[in-house]
N, C-alpha and C. Protein backbone atom coordinates (compact mmCIF):
# COMPACT_ATOMS: atom_id res chain seq x y z
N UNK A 1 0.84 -1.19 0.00
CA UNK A 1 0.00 0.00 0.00
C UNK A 1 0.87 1.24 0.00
N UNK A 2 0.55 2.02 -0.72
CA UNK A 2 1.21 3.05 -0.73
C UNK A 2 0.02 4.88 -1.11
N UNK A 3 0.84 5.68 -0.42
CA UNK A 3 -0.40 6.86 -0.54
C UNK A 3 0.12 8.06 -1.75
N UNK A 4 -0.38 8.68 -2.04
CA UNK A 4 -0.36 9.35 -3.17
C UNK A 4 -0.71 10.72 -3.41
N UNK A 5 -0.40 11.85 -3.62
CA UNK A 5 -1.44 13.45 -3.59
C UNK A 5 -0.94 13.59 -5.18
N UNK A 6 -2.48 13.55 -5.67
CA UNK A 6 -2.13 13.71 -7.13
C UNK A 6 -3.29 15.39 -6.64
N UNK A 7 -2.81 15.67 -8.35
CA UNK A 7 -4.00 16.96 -8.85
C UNK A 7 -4.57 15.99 -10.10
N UNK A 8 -5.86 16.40 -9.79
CA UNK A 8 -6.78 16.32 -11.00
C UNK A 8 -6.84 17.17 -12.05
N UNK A 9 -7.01 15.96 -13.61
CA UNK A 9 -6.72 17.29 -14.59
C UNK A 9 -8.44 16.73 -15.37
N UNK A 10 -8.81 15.36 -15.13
CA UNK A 10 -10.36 16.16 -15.72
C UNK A 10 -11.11 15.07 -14.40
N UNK A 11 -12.21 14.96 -14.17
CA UNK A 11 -13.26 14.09 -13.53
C UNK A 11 -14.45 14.08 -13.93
N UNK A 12 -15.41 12.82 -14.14
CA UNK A 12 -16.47 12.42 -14.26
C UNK A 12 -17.32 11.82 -13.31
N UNK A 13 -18.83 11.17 -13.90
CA UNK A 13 -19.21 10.57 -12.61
C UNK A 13 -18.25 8.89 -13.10
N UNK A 14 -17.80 9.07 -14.22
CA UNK A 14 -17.09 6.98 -14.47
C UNK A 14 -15.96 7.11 -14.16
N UNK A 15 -15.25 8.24 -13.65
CA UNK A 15 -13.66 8.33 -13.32
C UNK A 15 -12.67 10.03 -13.61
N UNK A 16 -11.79 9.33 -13.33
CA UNK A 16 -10.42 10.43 -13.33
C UNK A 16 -9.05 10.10 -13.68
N UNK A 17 -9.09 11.44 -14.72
CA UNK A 17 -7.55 11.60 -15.12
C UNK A 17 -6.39 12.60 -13.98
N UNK A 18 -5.58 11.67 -13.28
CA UNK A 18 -4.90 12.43 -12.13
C UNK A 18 -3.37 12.56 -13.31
N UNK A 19 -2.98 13.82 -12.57
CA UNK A 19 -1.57 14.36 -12.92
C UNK A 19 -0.47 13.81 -12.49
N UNK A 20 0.23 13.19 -13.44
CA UNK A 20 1.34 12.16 -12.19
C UNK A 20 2.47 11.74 -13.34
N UNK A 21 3.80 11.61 -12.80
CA UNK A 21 4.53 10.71 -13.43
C UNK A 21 4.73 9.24 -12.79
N UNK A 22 4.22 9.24 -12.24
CA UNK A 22 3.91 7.96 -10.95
C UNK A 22 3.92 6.73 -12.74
N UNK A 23 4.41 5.53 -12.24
CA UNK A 23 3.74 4.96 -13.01
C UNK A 23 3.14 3.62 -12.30
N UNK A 24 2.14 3.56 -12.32
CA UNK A 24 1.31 2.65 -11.98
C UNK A 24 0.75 1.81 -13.05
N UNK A 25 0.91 0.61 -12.25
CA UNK A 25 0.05 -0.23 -13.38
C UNK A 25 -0.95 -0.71 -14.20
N UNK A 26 -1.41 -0.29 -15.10
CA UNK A 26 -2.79 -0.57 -15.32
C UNK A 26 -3.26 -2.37 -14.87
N UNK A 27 -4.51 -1.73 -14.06
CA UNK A 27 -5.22 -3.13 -13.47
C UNK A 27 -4.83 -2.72 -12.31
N UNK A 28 -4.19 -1.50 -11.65
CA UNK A 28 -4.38 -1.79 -10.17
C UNK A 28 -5.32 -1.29 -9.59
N UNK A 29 -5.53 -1.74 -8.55
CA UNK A 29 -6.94 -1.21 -7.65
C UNK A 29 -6.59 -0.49 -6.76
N UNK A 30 -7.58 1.08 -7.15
CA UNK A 30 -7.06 2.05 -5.92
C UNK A 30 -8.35 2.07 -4.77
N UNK A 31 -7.98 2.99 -3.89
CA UNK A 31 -8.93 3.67 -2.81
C UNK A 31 -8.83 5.29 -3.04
N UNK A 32 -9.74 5.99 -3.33
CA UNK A 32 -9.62 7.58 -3.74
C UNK A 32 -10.32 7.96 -2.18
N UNK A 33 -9.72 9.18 -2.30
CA UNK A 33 -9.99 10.22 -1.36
C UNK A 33 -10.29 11.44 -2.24
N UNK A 34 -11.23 12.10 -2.93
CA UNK A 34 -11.43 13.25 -3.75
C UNK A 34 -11.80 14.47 -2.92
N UNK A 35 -10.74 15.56 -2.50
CA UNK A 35 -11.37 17.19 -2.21
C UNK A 35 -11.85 17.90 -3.28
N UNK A 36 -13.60 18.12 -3.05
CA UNK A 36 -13.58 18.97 -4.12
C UNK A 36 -13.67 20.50 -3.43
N UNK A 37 -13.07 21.30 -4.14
CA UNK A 37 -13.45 22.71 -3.93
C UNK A 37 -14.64 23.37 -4.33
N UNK A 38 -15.60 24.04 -3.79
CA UNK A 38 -16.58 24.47 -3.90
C UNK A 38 -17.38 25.87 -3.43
N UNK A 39 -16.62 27.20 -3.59
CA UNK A 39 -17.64 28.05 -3.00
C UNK A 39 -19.00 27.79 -3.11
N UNK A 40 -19.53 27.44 -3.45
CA UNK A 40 -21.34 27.26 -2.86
C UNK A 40 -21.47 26.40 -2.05
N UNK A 41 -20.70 25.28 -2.56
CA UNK A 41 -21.28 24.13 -0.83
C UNK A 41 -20.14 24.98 0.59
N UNK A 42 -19.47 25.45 0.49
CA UNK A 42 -18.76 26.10 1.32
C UNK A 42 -19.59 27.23 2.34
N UNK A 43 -20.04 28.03 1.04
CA UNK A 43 -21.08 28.60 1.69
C UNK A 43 -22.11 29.01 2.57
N UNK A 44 -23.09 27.14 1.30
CA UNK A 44 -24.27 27.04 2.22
C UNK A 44 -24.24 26.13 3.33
N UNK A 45 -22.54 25.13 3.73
CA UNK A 45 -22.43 24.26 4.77
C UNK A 45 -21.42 24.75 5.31
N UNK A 46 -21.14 25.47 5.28
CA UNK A 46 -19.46 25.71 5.51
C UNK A 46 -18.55 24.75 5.93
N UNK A 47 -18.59 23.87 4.72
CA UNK A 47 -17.90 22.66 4.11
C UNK A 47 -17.28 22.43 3.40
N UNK A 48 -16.12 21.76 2.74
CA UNK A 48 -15.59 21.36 1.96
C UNK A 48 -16.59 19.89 1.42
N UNK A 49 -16.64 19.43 -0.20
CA UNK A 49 -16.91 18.34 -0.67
C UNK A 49 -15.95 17.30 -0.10
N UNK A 50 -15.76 16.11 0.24
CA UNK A 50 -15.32 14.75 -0.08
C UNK A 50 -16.03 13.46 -0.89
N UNK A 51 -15.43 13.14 -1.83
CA UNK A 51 -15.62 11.76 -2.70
C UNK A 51 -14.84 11.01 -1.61
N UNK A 52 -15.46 9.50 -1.66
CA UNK A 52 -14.40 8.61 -1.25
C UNK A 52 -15.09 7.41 -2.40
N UNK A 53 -14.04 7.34 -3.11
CA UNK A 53 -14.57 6.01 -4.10
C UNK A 53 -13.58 5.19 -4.24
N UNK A 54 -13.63 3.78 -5.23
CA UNK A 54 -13.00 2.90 -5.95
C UNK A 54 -12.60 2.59 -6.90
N UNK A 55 -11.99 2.15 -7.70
CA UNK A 55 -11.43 2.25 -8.56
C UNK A 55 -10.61 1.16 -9.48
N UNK A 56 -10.34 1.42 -10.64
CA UNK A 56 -8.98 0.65 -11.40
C UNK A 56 -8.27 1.60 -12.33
N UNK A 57 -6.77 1.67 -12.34
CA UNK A 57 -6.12 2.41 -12.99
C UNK A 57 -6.20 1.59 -14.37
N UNK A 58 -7.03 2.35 -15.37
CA UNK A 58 -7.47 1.77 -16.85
C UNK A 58 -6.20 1.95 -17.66
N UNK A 59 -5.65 3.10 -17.53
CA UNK A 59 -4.53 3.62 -18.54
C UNK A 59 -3.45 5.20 -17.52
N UNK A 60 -2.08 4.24 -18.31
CA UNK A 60 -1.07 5.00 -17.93
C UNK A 60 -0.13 5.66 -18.40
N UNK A 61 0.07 7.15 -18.86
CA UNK A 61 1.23 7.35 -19.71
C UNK A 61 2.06 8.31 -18.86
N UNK A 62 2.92 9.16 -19.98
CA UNK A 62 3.91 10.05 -19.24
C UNK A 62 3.16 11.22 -18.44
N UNK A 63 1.98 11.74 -18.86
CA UNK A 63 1.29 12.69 -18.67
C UNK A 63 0.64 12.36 -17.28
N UNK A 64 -0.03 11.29 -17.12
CA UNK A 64 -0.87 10.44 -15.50
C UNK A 64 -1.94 9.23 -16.10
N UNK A 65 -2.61 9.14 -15.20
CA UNK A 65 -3.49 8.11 -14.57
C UNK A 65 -4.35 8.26 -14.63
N UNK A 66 -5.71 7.33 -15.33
CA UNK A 66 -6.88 7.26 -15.85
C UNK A 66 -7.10 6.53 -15.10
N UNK A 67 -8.12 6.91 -13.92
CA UNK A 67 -8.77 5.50 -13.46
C UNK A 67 -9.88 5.53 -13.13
N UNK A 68 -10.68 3.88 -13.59
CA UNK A 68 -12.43 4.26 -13.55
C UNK A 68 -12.66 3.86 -12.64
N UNK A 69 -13.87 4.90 -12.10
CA UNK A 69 -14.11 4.44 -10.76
C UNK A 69 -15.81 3.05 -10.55
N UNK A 70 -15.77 2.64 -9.61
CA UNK A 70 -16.78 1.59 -9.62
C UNK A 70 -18.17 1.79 -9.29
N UNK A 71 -18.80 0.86 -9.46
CA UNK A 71 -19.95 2.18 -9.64
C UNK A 71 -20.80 2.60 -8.49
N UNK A 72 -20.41 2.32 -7.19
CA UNK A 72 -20.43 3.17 -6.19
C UNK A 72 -19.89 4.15 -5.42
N UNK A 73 -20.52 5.20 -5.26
CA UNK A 73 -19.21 6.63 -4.47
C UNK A 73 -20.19 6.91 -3.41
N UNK A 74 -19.38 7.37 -2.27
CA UNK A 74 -19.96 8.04 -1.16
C UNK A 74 -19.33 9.32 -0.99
N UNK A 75 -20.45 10.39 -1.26
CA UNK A 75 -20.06 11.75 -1.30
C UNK A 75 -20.69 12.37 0.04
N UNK A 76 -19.47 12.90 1.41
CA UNK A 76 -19.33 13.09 2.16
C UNK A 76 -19.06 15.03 2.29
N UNK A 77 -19.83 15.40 3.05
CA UNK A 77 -18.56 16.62 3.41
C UNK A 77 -18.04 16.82 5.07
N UNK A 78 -17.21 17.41 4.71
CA UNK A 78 -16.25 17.87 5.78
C UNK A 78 -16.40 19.19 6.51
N UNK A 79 -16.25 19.63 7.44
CA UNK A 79 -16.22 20.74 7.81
C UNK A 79 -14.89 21.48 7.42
N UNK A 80 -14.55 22.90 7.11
CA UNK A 80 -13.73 23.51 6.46
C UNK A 80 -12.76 23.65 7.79
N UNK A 81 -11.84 23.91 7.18
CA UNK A 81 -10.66 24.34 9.20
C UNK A 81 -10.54 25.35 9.12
């Protein structure tokens, strides 16, 4: 097991392309932790978003990591600090 702080360069509800020279294998199985940023849910909860989903890294190049996520997510928020 190993942990990871990527940036996201696009997201869907079927997955994410993270920024990385990491190379990982396609076929591995992750655990995501997603912060999303949000002035409006910030706002109206004074919260930050959290994703926590699953995953498989589909595809890997020099650029990052495509990985689809499964087809359950639990979208959580956090209180802001």
């Amino acid at each position: 097991r190993e942990v990871f702080e990527f940036q996201t360069k696009e997201i869907s509800a079927a997955g994410v392309f993270l920024n990385s020279a990491a190379q990982i294998p396609e076929g591995t199985r992750c655990q995501l932790e997603l912060t999303v940023p949000s002035d409006t849910i910030k706002e109206l909860t004074g919260a930050q978003s959290l994703i926590k989903v699953e995953g498989t890294v589909v595809r890997c190049t020099e650029k990052g990591l495509a990985i689809c996520f499964d087809g359950e997510c639990e979208i959580l928020c956090i209180r802001a600090l």
